[in-house]
N, C-alpha and C. Protein backbone atom coordinates (compact mmCIF):
# COMPACT_ATOMS: atom_id res chain seq x y z
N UNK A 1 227.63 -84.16 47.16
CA UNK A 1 226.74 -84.59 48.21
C UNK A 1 227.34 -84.28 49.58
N UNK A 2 228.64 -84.64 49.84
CA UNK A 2 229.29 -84.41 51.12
C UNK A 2 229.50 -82.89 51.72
N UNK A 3 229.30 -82.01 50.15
CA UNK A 3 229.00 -80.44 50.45
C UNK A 3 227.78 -79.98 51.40
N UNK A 4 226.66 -80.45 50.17
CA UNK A 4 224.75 -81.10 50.80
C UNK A 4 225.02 -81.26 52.44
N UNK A 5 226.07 -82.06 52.74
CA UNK A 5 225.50 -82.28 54.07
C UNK A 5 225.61 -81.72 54.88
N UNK A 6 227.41 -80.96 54.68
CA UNK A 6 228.12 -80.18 55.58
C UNK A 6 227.08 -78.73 55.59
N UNK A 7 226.80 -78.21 54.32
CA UNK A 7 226.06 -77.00 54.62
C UNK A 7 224.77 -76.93 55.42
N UNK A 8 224.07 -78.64 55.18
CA UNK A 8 222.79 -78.55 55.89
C UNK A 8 223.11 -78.45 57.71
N UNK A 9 224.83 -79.67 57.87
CA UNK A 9 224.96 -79.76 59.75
C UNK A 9 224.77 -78.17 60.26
N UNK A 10 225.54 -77.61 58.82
CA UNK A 10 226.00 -75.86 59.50
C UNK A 10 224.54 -75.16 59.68
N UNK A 11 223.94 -75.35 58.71
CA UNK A 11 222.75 -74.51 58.97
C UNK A 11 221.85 -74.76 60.24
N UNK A 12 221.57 -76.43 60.24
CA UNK A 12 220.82 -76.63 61.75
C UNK A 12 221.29 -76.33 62.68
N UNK A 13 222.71 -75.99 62.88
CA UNK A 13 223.40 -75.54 64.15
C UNK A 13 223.90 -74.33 64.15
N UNK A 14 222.88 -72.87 63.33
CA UNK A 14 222.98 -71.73 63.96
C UNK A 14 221.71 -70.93 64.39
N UNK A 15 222.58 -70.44 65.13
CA UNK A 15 221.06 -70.02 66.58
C UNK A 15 220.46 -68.83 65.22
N UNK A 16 218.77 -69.02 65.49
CA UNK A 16 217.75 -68.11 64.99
C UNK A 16 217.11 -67.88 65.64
N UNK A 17 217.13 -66.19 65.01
CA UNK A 17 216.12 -65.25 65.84
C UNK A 17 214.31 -65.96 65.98
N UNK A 18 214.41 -66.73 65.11
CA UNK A 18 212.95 -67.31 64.93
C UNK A 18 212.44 -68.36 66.03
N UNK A 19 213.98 -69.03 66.13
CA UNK A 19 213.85 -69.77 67.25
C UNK A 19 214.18 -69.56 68.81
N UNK A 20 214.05 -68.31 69.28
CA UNK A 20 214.50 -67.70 70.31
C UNK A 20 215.38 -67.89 70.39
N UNK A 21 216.57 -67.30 69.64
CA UNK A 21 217.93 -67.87 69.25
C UNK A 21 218.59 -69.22 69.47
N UNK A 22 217.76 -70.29 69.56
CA UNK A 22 218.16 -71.44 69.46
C UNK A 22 218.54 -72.05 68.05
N UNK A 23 219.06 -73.12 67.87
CA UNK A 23 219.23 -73.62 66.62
C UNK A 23 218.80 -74.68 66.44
N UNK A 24 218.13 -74.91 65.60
CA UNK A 24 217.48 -76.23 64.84
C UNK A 24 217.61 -77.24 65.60
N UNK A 25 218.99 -77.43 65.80
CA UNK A 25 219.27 -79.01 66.90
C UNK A 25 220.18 -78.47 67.57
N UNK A 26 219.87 -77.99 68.68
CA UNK A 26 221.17 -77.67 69.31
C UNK A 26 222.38 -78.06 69.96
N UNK A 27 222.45 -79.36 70.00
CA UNK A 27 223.31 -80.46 70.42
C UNK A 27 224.16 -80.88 69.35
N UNK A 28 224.04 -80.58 68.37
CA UNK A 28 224.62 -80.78 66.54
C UNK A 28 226.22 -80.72 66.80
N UNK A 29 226.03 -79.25 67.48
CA UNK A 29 227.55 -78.18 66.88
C UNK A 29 228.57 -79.37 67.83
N UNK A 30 228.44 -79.51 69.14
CA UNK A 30 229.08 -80.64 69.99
C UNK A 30 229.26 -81.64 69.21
N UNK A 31 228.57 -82.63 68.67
CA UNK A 31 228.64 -83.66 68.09
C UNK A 31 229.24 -83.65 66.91
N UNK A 32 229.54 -82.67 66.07
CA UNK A 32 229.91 -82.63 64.84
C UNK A 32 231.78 -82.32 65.28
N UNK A 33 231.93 -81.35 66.47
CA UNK A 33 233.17 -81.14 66.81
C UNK A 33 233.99 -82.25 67.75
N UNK A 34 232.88 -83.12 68.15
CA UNK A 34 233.75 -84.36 69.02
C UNK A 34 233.46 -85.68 67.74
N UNK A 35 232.76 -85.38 66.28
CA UNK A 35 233.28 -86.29 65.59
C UNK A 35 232.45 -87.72 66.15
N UNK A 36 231.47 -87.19 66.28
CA UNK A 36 229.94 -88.65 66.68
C UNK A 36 229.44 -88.42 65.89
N UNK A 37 229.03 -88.11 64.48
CA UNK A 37 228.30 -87.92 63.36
C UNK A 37 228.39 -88.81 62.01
N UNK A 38 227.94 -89.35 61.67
CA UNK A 38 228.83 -90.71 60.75
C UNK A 38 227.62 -90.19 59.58
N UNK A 39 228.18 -90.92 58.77
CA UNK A 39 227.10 -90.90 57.44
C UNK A 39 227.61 -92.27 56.19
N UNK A 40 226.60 -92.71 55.68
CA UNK A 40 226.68 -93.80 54.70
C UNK A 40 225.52 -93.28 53.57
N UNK A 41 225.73 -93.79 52.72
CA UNK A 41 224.88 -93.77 50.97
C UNK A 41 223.89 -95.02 51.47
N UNK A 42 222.70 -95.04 51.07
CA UNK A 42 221.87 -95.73 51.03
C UNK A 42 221.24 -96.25 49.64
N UNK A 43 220.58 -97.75 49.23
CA UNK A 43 219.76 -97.80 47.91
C UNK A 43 218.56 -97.89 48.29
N UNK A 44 217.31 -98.56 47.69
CA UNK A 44 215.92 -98.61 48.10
C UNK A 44 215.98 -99.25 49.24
N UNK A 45 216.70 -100.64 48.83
CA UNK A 45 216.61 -102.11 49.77
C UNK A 45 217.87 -101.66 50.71
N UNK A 46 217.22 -101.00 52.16
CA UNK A 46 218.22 -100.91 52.92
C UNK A 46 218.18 -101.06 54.05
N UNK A 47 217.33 -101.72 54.42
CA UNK A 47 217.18 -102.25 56.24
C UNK A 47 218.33 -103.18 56.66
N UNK A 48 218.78 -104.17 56.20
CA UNK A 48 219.64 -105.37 56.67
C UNK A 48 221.08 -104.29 56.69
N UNK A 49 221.40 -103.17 55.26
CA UNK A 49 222.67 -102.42 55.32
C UNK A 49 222.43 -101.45 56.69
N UNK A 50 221.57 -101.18 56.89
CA UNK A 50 221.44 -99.92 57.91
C UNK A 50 221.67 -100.41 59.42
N UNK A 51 221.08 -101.37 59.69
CA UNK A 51 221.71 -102.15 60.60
C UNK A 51 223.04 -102.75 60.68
N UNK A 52 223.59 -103.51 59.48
CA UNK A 52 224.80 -103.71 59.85
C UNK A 52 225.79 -102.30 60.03
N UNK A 53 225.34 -101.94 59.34
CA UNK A 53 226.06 -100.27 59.50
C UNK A 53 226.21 -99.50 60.89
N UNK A 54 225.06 -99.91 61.59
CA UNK A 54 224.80 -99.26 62.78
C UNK A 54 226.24 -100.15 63.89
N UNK A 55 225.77 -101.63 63.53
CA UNK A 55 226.56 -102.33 64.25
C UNK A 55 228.02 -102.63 64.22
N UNK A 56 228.68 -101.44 63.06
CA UNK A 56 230.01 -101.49 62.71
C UNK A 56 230.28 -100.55 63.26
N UNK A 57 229.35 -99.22 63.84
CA UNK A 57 229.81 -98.13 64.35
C UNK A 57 230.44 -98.13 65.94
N UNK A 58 230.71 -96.82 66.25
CA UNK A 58 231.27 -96.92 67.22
C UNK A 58 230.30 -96.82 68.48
N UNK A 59 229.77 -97.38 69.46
CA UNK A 59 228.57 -96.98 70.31
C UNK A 59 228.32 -95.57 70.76
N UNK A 60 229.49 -94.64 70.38
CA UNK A 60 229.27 -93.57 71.43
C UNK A 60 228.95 -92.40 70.36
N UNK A 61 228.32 -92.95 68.72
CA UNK A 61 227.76 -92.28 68.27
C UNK A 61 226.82 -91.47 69.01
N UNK A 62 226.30 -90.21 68.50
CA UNK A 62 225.98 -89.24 68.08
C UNK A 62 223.89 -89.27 67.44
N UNK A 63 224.76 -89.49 65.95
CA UNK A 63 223.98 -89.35 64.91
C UNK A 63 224.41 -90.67 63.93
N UNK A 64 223.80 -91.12 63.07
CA UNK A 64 224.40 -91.36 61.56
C UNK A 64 222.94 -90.99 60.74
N UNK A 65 223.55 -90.69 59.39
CA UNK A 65 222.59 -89.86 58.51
C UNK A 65 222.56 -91.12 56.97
N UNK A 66 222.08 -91.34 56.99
CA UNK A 66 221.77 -92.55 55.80
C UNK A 66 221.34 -91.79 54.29
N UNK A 67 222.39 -91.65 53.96
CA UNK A 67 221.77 -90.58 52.42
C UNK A 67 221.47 -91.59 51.03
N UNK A 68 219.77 -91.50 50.74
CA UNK A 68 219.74 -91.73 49.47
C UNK A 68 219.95 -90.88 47.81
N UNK A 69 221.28 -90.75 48.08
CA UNK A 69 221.49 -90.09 46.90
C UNK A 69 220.81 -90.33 45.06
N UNK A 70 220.46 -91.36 45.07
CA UNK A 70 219.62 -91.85 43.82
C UNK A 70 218.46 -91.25 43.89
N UNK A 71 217.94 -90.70 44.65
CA UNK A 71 216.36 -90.18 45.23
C UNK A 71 215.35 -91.11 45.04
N UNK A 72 215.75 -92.44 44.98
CA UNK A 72 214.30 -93.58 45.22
C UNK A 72 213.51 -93.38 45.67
N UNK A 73 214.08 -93.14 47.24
CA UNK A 73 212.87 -93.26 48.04
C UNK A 73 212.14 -92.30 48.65
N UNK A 74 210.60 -92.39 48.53
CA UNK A 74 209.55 -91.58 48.91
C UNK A 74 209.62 -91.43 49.59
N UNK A 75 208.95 -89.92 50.29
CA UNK A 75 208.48 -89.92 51.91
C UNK A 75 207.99 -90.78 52.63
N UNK A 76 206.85 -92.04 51.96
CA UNK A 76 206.37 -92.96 52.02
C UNK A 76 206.98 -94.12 52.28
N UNK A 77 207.97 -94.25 52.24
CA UNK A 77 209.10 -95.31 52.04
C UNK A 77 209.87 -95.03 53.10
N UNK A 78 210.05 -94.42 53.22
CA UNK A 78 211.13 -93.72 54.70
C UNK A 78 210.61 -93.91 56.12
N UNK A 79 208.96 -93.53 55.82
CA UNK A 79 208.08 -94.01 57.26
C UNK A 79 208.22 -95.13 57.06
N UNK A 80 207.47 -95.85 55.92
CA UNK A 80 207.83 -97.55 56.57
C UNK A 80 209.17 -98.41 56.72
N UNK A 81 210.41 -97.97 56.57
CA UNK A 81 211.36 -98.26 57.00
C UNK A 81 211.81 -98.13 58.47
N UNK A 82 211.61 -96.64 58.52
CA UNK A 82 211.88 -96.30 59.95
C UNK A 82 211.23 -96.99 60.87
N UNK A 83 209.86 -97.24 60.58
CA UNK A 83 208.87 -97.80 61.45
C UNK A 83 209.40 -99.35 61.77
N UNK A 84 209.86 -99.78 60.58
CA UNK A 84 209.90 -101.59 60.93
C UNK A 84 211.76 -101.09 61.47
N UNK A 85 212.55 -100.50 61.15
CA UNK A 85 213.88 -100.13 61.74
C UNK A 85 213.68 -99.95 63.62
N UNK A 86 212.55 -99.03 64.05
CA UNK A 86 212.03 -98.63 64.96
C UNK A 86 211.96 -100.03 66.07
N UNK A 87 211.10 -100.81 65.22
CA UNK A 87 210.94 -101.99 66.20
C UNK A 87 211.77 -102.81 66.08
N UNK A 88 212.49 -103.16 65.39
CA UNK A 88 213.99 -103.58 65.34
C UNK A 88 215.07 -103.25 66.20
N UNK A 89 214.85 -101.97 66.35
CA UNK A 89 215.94 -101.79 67.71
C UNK A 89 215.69 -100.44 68.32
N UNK A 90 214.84 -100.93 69.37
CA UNK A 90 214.35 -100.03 70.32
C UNK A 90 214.85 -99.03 71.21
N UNK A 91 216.52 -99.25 70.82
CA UNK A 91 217.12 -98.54 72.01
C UNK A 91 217.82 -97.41 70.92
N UNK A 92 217.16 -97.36 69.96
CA UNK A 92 217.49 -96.32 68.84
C UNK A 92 216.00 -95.71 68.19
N UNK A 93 216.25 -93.87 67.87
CA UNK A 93 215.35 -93.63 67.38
C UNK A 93 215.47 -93.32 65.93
N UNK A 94 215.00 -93.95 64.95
CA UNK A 94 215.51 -93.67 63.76
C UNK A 94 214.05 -92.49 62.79
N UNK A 95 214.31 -91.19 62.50
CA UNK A 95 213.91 -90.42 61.85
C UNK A 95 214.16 -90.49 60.70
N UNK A 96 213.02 -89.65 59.68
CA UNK A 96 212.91 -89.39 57.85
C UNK A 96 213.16 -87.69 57.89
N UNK A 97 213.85 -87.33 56.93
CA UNK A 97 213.76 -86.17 56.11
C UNK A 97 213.88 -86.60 54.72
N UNK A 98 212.85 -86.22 54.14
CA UNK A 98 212.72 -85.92 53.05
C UNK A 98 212.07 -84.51 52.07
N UNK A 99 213.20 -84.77 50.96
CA UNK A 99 212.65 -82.66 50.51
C UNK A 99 211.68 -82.64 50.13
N UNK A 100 211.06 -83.74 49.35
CA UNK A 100 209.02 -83.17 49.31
C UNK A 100 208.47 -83.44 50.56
N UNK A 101 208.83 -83.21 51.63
CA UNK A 101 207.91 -83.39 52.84
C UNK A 101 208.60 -82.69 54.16
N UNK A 102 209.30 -80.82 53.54
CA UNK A 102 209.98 -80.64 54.79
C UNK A 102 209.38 -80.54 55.93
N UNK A 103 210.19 -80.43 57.15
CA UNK A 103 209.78 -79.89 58.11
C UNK A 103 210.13 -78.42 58.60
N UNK A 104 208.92 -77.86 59.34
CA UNK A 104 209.29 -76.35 59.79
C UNK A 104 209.32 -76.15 61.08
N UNK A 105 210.17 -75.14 61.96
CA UNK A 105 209.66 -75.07 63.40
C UNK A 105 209.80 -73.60 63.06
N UNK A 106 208.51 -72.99 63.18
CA UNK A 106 208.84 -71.50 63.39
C UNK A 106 209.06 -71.03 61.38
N UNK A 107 209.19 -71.62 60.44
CA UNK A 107 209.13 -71.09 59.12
C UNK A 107 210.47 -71.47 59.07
N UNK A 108 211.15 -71.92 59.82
CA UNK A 108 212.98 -72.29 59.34
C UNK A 108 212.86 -73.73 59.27
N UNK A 109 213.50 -74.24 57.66
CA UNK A 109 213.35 -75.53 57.69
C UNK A 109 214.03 -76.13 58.27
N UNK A 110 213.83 -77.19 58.70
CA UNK A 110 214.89 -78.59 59.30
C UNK A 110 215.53 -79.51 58.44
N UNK A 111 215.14 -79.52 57.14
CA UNK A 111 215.14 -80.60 56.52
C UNK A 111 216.89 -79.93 55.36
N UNK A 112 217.17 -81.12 54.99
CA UNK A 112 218.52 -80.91 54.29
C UNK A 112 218.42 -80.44 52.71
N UNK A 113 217.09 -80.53 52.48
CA UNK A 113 216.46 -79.86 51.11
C UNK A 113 216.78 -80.59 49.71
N UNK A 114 217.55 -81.63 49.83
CA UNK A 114 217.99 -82.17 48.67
C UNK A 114 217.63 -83.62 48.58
N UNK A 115 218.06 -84.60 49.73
CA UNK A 115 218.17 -85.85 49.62
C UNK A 115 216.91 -86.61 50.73
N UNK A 116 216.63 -87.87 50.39
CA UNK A 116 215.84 -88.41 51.69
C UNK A 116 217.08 -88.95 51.91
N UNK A 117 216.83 -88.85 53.69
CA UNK A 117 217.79 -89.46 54.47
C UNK A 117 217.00 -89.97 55.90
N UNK A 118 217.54 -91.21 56.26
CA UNK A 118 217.04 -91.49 57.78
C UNK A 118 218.19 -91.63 58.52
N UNK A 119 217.75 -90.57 59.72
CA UNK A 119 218.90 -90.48 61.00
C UNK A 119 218.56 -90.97 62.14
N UNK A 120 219.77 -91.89 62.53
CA UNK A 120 219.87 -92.63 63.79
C UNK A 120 219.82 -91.83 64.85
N UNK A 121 219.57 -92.02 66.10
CA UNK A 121 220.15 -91.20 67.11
C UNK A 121 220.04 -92.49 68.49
N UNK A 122 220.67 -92.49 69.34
CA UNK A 122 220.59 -93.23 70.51
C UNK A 122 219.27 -92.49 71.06
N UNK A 123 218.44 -93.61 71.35
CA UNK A 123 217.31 -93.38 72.43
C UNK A 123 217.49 -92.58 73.64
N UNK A 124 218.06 -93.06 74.09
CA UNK A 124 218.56 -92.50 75.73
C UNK A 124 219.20 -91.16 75.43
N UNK A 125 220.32 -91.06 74.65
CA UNK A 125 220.58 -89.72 74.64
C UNK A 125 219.79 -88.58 74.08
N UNK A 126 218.79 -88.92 73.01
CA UNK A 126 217.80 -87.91 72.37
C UNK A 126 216.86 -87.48 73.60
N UNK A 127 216.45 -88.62 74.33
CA UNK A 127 215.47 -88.21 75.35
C UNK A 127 215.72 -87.49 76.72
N UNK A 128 217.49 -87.71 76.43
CA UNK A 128 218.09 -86.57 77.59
C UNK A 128 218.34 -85.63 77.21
N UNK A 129 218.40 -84.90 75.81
CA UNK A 129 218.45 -84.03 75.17
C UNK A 129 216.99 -83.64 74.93
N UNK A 130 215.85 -84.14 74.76
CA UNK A 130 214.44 -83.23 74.95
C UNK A 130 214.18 -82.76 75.81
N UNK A 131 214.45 -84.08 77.10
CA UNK A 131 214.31 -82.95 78.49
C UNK A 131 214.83 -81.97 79.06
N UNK A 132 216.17 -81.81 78.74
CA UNK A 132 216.98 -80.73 78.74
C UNK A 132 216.15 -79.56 77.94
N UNK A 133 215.71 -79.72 76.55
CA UNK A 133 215.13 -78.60 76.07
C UNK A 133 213.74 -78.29 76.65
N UNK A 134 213.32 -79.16 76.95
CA UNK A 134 211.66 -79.14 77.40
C UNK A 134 212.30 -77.41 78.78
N UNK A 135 212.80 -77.67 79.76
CA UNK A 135 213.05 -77.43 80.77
C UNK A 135 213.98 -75.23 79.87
N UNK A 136 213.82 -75.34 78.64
CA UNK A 136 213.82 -74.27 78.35
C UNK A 136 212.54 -73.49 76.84
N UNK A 137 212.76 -72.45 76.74
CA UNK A 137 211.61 -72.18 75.56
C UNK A 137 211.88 -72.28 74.33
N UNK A 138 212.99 -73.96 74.13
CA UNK A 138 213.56 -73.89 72.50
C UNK A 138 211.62 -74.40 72.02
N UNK A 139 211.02 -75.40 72.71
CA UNK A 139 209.53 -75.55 72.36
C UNK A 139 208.74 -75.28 72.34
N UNK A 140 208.67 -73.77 72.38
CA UNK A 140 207.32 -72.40 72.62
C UNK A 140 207.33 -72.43 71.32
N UNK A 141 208.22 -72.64 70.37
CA UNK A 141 208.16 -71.61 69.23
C UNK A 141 207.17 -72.95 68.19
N UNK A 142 207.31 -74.36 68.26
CA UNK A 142 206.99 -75.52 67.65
C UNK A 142 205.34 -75.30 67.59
N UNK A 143 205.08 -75.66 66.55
CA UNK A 143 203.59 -76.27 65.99
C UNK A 143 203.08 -78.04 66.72
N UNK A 144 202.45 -77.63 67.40
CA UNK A 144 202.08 -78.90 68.43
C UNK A 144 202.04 -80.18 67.12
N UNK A 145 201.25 -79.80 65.90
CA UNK A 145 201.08 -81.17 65.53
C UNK A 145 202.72 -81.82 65.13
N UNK A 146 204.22 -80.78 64.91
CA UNK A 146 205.22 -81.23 63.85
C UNK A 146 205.99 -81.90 65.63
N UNK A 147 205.52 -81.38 66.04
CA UNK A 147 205.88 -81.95 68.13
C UNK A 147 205.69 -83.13 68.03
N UNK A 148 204.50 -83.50 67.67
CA UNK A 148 203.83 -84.39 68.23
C UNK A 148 204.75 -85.58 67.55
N UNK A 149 204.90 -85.05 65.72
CA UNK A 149 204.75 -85.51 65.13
C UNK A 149 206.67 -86.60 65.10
N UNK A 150 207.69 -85.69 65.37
CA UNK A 150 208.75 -85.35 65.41
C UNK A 150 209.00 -86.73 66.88
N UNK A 151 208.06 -86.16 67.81
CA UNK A 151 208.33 -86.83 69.24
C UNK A 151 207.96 -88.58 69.75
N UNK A 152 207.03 -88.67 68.10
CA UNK A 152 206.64 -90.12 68.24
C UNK A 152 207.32 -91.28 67.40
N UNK A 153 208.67 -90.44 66.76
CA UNK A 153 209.43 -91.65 66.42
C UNK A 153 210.29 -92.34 67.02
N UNK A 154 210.14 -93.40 67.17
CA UNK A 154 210.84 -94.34 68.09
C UNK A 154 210.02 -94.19 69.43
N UNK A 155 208.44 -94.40 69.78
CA UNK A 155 208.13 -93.93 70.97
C UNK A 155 206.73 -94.87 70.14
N UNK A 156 206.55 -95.60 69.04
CA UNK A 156 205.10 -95.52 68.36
C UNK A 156 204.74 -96.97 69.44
N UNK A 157 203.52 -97.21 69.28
CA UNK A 157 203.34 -98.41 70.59
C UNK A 157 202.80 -99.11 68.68
């Protein structure tokens, strides 16, 4: 699994021609080399662990990547976690990947292809990191609805 992950950080963080040589997340490769990237195993029942988890970390995380390695949980299951995680703590945006439900920008997947996982990210810093991209053409290449779709977690009223 710890292979799974490392090959998926590597892959989102090399620039494609698809993406006007941008890469998947381009803020990744930084974060993975200053060591803000955390990761924990997850079971079905995992809201109360994901939080304490969050609150053992260090604040100047990054990322953390919550892997359900058992494959319990549905795509279905991941939105409504995130969602009640979401309003739980607002000053975090917490995202789903899951492999029956990748995501594409441009025909290059995003998704880690194996496991559902939900990733943390600090609010404030993701949204200084969109505007930063907004302000170049990593978002010409995006499908308005996976935009839309991508841009309203942690943002849902």
């Amino acid at each position: 699994m710890e292979e799974s992950l490392k090959e998926w950080l590597e892959r989102i963080t090399q620039p494609k021609k698809e993406l006007k040589g941008f890469s998947v997340c381009p803020f990744a490769k930084k974060a993975i080399e200053e060591n803000k990237i955390y990761w924990s195993y997850i079971g079905t029942d995992c809201e109360s662990y994901i939080l304490n988890y969050i609150d053992s970390t260090p604040n100047d995380f990054e990322l953390i990547a919550f892997i359900n390695l058992g494959k319990g949980l549905t795509d279905d299951n991941l939105l409504s976690i995130i969602s009640k995680l979401n309003e739980k703590r607002p000053d975090l945006v917490f995202l789903k990947d899951h492999p029956d439900n990748p995501g594409f920008i441009n025909g290059v997947e995003t998704g880690n292809k194996k496991y559902p996982l939900i990733l943390v990210q600090p609010k404030d810093k993701l949204s200084e990191a969109r505007e930063k991209l907004k302000k170049t053409k990593y978002y010409d290449v995006w499908d308005e609805e996976y935009k839309k779709e991508i841009w309203s977690y942690g943002y849902e009223s």
